[in-house]
C-alpha atoms as a PDB file:
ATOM      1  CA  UNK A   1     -48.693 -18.091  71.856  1.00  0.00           C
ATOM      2  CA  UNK A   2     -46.182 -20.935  72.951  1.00  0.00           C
ATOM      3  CA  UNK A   3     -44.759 -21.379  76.529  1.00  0.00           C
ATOM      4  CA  UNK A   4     -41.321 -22.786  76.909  1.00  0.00           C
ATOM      5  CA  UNK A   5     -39.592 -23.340  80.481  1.00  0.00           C
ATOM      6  CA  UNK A   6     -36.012 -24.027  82.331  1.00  0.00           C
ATOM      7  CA  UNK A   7     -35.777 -27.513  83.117  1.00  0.00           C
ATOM      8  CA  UNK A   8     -33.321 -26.339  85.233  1.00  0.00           C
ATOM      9  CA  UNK A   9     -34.322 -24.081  87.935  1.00  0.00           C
ATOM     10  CA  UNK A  10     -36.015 -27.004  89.842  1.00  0.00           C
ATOM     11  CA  UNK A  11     -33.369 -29.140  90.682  1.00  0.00           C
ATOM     12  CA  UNK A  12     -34.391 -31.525  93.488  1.00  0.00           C
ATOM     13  CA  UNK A  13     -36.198 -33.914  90.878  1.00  0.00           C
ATOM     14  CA  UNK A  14     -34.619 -36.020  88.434  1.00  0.00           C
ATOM     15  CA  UNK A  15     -33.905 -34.570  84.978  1.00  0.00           C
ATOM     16  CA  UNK A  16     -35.915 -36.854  82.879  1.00  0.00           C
ATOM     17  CA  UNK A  17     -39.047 -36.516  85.983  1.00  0.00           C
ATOM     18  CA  UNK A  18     -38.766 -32.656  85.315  1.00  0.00           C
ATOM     19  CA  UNK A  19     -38.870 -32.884  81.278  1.00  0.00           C
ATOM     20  CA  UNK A  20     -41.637 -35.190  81.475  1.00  0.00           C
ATOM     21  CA  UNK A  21     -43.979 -33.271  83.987  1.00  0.00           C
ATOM     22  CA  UNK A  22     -43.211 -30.058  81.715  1.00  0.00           C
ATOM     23  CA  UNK A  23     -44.269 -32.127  78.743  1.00  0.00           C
ATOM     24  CA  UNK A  24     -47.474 -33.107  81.199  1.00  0.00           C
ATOM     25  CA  UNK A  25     -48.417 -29.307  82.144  1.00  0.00           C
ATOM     26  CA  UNK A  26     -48.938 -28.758  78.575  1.00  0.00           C
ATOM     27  CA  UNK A  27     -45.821 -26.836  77.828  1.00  0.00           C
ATOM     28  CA  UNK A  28     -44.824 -26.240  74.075  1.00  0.00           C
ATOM     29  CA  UNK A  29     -40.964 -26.660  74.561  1.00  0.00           C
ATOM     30  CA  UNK A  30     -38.432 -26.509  77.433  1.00  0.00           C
ATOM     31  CA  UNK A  31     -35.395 -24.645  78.254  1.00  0.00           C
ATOM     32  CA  UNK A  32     -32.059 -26.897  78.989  1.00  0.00           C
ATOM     33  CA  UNK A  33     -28.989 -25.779  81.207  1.00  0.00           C
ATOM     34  CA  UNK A  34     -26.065 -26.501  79.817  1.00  0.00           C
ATOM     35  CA  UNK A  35     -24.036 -24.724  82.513  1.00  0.00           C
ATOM     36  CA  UNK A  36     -20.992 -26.805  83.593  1.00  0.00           C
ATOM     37  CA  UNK A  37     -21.528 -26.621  87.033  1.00  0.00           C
ATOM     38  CA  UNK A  38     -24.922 -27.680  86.809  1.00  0.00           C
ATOM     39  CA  UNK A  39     -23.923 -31.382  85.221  1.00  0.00           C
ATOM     40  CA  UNK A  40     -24.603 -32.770  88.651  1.00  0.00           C
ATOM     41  CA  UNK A  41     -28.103 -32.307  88.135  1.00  0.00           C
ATOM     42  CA  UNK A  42     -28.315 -31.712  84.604  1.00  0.00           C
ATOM     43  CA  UNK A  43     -26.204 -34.174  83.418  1.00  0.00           C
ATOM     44  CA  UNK A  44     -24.767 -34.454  80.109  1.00  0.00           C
ATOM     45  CA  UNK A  45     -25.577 -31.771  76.903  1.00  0.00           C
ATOM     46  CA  UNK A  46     -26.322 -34.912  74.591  1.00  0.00           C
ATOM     47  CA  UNK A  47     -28.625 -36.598  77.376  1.00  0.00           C
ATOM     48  CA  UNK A  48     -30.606 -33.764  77.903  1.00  0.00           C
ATOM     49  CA  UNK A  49     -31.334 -33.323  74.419  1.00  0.00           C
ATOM     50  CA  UNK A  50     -32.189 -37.145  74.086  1.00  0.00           C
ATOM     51  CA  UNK A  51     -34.778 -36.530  76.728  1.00  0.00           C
ATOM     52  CA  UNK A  52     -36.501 -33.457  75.366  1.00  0.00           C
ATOM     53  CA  UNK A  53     -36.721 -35.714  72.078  1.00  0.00           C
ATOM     54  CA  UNK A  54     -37.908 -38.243  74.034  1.00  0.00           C
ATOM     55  CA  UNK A  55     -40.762 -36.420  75.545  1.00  0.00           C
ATOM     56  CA  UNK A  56     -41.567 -34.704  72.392  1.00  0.00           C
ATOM     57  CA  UNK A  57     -40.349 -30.997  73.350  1.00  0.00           C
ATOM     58  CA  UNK A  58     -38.757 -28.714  70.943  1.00  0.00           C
ATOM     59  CA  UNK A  59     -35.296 -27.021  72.342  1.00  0.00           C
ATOM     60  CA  UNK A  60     -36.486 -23.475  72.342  1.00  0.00           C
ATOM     61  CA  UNK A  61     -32.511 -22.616  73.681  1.00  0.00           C
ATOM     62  CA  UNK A  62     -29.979 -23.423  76.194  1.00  0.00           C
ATOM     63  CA  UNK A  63     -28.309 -21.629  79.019  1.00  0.00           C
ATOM     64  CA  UNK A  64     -24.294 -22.017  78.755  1.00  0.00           C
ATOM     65  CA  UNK A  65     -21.809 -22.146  81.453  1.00  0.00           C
ATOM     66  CA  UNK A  66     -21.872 -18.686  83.879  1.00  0.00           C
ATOM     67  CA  UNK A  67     -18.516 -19.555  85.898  1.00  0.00           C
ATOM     68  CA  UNK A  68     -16.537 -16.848  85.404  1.00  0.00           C
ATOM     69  CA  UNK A  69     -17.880 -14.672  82.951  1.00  0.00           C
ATOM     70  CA  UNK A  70     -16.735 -11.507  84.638  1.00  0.00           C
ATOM     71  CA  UNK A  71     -13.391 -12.405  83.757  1.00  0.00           C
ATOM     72  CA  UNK A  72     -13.247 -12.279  80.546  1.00  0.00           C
ATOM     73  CA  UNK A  73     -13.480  -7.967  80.903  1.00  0.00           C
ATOM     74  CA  UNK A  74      -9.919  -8.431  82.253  1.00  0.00           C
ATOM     75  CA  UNK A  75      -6.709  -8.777  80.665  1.00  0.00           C
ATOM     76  CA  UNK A  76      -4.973 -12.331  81.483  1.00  0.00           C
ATOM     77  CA  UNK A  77      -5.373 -15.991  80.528  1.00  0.00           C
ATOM     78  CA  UNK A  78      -8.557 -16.331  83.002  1.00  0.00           C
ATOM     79  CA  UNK A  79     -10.221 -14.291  81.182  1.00  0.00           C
ATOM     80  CA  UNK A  80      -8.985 -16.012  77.558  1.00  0.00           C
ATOM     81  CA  UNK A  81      -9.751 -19.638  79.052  1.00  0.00           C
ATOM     82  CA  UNK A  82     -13.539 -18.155  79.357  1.00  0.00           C
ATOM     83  CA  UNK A  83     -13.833 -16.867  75.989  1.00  0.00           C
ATOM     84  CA  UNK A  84     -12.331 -20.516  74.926  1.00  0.00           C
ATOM     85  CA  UNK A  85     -14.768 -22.202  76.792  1.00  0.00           C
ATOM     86  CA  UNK A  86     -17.729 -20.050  75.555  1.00  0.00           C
ATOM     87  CA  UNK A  87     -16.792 -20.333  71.808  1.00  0.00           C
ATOM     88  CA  UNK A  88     -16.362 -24.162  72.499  1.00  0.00           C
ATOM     89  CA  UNK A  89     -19.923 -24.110  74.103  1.00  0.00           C
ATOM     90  CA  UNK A  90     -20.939 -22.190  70.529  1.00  0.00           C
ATOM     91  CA  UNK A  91     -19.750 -25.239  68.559  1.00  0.00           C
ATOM     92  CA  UNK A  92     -20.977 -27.686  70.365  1.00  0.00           C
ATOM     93  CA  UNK A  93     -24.599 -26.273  70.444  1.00  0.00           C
ATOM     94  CA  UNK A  94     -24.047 -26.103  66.768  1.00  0.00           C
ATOM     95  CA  UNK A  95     -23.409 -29.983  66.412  1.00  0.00           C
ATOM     96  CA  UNK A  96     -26.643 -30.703  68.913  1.00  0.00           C
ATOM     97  CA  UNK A  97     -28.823 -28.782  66.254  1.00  0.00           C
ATOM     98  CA  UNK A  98     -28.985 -26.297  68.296  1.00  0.00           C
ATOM     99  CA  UNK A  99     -30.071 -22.364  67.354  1.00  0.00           C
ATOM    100  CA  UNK A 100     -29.987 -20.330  70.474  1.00  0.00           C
ATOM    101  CA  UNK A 101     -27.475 -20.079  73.567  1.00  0.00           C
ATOM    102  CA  UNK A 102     -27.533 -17.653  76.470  1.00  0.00           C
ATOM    103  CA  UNK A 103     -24.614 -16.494  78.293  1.00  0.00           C
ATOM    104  CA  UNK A 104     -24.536 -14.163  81.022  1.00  0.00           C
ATOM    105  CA  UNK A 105     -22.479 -10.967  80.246  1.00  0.00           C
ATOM    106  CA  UNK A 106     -21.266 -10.430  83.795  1.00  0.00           C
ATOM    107  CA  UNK A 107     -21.848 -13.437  86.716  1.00  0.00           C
ATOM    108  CA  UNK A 108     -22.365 -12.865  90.183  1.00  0.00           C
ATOM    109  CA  UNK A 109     -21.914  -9.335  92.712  1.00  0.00           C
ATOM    110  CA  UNK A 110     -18.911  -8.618  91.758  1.00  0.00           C
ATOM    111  CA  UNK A 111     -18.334  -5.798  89.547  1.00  0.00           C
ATOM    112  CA  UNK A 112     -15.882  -5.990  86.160  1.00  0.00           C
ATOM    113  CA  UNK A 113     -12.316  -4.938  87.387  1.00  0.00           C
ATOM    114  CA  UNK A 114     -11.179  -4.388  83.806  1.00  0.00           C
ATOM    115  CA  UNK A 115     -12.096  -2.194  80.886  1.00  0.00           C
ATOM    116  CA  UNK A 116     -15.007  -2.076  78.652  1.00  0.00           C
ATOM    117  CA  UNK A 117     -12.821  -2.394  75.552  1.00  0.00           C
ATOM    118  CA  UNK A 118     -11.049  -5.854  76.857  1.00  0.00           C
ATOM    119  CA  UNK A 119     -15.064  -7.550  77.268  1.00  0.00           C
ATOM    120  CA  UNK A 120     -15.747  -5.951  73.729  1.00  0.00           C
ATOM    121  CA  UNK A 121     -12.662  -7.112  72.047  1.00  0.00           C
ATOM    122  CA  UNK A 122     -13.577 -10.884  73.151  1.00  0.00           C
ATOM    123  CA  UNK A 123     -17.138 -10.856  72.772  1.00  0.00           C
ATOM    124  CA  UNK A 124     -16.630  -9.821  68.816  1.00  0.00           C
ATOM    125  CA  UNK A 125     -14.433 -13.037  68.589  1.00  0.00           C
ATOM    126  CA  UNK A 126     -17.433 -14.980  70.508  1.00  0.00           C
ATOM    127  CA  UNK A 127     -20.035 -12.990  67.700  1.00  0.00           C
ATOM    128  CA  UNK A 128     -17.249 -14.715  64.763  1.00  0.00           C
ATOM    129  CA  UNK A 129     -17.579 -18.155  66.287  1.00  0.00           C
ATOM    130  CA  UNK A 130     -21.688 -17.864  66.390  1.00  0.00           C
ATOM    131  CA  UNK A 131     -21.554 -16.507  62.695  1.00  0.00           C
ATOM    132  CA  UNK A 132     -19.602 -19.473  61.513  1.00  0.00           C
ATOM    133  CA  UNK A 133     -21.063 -22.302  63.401  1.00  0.00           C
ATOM    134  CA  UNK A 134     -24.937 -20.506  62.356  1.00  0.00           C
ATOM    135  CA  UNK A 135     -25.945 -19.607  65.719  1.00  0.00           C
ATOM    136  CA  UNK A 136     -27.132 -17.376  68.205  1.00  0.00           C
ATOM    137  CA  UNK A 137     -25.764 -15.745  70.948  1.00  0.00           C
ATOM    138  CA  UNK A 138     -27.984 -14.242  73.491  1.00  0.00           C
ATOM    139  CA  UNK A 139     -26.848 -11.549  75.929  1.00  0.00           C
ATOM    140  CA  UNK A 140     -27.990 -11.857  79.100  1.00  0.00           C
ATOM    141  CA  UNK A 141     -28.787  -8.952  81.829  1.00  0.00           C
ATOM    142  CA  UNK A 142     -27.169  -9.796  85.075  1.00  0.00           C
ATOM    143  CA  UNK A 143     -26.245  -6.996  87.678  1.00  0.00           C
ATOM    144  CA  UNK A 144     -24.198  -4.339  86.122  1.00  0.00           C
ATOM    145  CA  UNK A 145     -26.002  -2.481  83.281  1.00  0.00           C
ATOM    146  CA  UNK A 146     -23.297  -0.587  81.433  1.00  0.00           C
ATOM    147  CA  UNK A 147     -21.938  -3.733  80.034  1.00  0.00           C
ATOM    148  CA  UNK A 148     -25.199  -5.373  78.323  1.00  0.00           C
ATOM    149  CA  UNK A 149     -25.305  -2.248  77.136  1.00  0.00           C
ATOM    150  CA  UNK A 150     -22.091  -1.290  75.617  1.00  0.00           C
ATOM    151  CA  UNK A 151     -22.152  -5.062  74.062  1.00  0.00           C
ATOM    152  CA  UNK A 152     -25.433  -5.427  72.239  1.00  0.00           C
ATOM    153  CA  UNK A 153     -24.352  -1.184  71.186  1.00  0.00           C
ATOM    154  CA  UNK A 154     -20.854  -2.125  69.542  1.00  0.00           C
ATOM    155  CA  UNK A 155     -21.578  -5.472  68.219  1.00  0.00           C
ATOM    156  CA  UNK A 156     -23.295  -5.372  65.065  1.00  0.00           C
ATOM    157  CA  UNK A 157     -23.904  -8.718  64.120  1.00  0.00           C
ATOM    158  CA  UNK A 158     -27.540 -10.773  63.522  1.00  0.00           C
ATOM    159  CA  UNK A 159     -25.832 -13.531  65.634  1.00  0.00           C
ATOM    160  CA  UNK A 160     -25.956 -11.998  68.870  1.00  0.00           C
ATOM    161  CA  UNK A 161     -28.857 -10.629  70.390  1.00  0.00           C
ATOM    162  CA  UNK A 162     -30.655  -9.977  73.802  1.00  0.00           C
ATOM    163  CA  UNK A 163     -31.678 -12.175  76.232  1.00  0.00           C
ATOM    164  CA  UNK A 164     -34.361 -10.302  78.764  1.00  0.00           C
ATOM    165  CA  UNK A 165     -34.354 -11.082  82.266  1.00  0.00           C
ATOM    166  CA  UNK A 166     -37.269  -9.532  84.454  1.00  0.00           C
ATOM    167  CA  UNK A 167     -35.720 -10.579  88.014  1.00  0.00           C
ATOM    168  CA  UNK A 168     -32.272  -9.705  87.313  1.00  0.00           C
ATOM    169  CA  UNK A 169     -33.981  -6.199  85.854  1.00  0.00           C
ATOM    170  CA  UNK A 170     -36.306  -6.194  89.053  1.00  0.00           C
ATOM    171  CA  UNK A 171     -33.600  -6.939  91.373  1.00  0.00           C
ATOM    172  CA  UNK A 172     -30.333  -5.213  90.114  1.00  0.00           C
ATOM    173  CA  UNK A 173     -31.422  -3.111  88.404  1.00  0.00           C
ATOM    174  CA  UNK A 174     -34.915  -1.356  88.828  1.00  0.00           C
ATOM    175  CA  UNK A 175     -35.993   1.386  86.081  1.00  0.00           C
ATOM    176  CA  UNK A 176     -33.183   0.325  83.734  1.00  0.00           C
ATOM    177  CA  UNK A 177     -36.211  -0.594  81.313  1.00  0.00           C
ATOM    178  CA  UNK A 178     -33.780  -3.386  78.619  1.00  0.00           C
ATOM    179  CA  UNK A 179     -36.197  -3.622  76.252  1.00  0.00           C
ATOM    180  CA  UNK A 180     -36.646  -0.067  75.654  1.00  0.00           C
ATOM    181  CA  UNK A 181     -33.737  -0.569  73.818  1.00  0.00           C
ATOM    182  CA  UNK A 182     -33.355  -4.049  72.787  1.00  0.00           C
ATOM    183  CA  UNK A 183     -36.603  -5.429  72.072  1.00  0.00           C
ATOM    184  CA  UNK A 184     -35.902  -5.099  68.456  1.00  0.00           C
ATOM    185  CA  UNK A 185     -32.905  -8.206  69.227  1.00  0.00           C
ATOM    186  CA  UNK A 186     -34.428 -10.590  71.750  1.00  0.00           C
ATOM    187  CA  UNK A 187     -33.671 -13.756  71.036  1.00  0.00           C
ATOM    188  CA  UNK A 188     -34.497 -14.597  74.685  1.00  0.00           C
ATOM    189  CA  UNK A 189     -36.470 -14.324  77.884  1.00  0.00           C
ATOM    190  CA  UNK A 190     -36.164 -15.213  81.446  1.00  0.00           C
ATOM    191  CA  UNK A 191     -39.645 -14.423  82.574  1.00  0.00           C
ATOM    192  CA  UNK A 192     -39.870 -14.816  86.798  1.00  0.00           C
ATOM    193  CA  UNK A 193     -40.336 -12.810  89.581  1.00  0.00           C
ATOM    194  CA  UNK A 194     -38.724 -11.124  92.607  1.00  0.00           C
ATOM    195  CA  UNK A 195     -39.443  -9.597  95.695  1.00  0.00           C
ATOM    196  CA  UNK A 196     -37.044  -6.499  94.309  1.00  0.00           C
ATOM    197  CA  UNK A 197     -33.815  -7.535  96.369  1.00  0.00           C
ATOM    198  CA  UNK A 198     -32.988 -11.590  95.774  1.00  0.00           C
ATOM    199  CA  UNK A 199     -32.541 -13.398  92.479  1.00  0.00           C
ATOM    200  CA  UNK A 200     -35.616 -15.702  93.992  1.00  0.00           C
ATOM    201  CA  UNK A 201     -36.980 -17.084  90.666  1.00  0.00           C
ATOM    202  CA  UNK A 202     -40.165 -16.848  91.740  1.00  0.00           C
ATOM    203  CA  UNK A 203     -43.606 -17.509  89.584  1.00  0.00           C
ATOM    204  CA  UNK A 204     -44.671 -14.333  88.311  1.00  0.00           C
ATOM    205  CA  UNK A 205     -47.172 -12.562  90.200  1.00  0.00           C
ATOM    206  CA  UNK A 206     -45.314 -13.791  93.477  1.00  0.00           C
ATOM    207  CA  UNK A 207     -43.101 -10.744  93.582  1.00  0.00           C
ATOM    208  CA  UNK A 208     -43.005  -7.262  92.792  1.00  0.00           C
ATOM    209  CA  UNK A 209     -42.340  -7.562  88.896  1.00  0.00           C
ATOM    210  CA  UNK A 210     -45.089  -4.963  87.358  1.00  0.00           C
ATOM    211  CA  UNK A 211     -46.268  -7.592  84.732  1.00  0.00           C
ATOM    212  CA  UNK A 212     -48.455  -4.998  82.738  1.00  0.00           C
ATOM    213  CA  UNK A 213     -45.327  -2.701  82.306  1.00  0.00           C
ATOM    214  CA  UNK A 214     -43.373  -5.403  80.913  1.00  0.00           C
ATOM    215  CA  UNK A 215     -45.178  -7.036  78.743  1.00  0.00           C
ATOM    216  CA  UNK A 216     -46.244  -3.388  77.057  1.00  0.00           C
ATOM    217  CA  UNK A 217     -42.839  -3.635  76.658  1.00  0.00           C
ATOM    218  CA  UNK A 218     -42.179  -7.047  75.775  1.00  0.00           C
ATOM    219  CA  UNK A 219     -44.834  -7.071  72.822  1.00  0.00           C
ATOM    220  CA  UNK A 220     -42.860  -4.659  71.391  1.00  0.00           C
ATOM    221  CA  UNK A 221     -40.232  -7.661  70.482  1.00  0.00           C
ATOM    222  CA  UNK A 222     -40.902  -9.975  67.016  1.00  0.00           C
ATOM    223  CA  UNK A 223     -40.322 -13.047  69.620  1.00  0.00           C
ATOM    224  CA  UNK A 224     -43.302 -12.401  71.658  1.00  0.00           C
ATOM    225  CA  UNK A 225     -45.508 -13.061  68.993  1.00  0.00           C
ATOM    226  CA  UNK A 226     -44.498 -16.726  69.247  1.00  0.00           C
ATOM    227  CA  UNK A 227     -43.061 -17.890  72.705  1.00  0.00           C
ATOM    228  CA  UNK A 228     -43.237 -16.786  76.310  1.00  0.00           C
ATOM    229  CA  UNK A 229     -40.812 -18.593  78.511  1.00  0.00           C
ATOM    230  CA  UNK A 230     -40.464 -19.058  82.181  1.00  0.00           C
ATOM    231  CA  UNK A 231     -37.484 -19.645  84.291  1.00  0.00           C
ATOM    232  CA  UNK A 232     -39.378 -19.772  87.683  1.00  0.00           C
ATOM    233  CA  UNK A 233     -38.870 -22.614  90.084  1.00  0.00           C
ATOM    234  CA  UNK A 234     -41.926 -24.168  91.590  1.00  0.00           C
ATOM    235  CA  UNK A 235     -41.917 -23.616  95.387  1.00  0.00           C
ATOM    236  CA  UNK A 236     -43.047 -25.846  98.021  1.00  0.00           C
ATOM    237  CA  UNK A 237     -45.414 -27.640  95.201  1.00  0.00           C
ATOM    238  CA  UNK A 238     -45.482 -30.942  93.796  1.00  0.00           C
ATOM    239  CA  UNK A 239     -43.330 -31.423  90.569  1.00  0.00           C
ATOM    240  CA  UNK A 240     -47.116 -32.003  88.704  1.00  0.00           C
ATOM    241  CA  UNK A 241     -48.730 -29.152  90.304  1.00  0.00           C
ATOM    242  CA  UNK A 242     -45.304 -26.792  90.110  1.00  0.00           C
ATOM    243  CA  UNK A 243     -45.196 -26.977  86.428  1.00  0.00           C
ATOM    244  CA  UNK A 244     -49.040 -26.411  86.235  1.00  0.00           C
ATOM    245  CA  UNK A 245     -48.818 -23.240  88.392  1.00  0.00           C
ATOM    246  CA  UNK A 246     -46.077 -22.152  86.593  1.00  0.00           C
ATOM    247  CA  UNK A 247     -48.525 -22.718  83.021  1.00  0.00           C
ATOM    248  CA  UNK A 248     -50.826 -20.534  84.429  1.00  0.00           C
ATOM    249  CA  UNK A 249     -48.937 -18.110  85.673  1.00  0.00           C
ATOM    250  CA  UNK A 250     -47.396 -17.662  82.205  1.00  0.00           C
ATOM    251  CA  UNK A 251     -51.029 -17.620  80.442  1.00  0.00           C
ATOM    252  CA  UNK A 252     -51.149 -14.804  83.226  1.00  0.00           C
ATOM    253  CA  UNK A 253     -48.853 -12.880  81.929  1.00  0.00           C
ATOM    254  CA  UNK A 254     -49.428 -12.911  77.850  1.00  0.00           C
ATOM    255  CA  UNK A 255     -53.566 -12.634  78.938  1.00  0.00           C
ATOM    256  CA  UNK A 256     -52.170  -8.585  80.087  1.00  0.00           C
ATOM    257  CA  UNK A 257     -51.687  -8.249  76.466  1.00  0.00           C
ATOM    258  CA  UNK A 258     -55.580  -8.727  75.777  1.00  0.00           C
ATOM    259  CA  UNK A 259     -56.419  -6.193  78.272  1.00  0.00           C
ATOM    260  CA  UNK A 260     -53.935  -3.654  76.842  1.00  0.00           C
ATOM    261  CA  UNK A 261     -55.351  -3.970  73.389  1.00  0.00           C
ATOM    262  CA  UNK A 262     -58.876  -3.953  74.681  1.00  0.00           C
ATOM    263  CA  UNK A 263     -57.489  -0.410  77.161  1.00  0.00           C
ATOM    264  CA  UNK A 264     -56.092   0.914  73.542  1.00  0.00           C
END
């Protein structure tokens, strides 16, 4: 097994001091965020890939920009100027030598005001655009179930997938059990933790995540076999001892796989 993590999530340190202390931990790859409104922290696509190169860390995938995805389930030119942007975002990856981008299907509370058929409509042109540029598209869970669900169930194409969140499932959405269904297409995983009402992005066994329940699940998926990733921040720790914790807690959580083959 390989661990990956979001360089990301832990944004009071310096880009290039958080890719290096990941490298330090003893982490396989890293995680960037390529989210626009991130760039403050982030900073540019092209430097953070410099940087992972730098440090010697493959680019296990990248999260793109979340502004605004629930409008693209409406009719207008909002919701068109998203699509733009995300099929822009596609490209772009592509040129970076990049396989694997993650985009959130709804963002934020709020709940889709238009219909399922308008989201569908623009996510098959987004699935064209990852087909021709020879990428991957990862779905993400957010809040609202029904429209992962009626995506990765109308969109047949091997460019877009499933990206599995356990504290937007453990938070938004308790019981709805993703990878029942879509462990077969994960491309993805957001692996963190929750105390079952806040996005918190805890390390996993701070929360209320049942670990041994998902990763029954989660072995189920071809991807598990080779990388676990994290996208936990680090708490009140030290960048060093953060990304440590965060190692562990990840060996943690693929070690629950030994004990479920040794239970079996």
């Amino acid at each position: 097994m390989q661990y990956s993590i979001y360089s990301g999530v832990t944004t009071a340190y310096p880009i290039e001091a958080r890719i290096a202390a990941i490298r330090d931990a003893g982490f396989d790859a890293v995680c960037l965020d390529f989210e626009a409104e991130l760039i403050g922290t982030e900073t540019s696509w092209s430097n953070q890939v410099r940087l992972a190169e730098k440090y010697g860390l493959p680019i296990e995938n990248v999260h793109l920009t979340g502004a605004g995805m629930t409008a693209v389930w409406s009719e207008g030119d909002v919701g068109d100027r998203v699509l733009e942007r995300l099929i822009r975002e596609l490209s772009d990856m592509a040129s970076l030598g990049i396989r694997i981008g993650i985009a959130h299907v709804t963002w934020g509370h709020d709940c889709p005001a238009g219909a399922l058929e308008i989201g569908l409509r623009r996510y098959l042109r987004a699935a064209e655009a990852a087909e021709k540029h020879g990428v991957y598209l990862a779905l993400e869970n957010s809040v609202y179930p029904v429209y992962v669900r009626y995506l990765l169930d109308n969109i047949d194409s091997r460019h877009v997938g499933f990206c599995y969140d356990s504290g937007h499932e453990n938070a938004f959405s308790p019981g709805e059990n993703y990878l029942d269904s879509y462990a077969h297409r994960l491309l993805a995983m957001h692996l963190h933790d929750n105390d079952g009402t806040q996005d918190l992005h805890s390390l996993p066994f701070e929360g209320t995540v049942d670990w041994r329940n998902t990763v029954r699940a989660l072995s189920r998926a071809p991807l598990f076999s080779r990388m676990l990733t994290l996208e936990c921040g680090i708490g009140n720790r030290s960048l060093e001892e953060g990304f440590a914790a965060a190692l562990e807690a990840g060996r943690r959580v693929y070690a629950l796989t030994e004990a479920e083959s040794r239970a079996n």
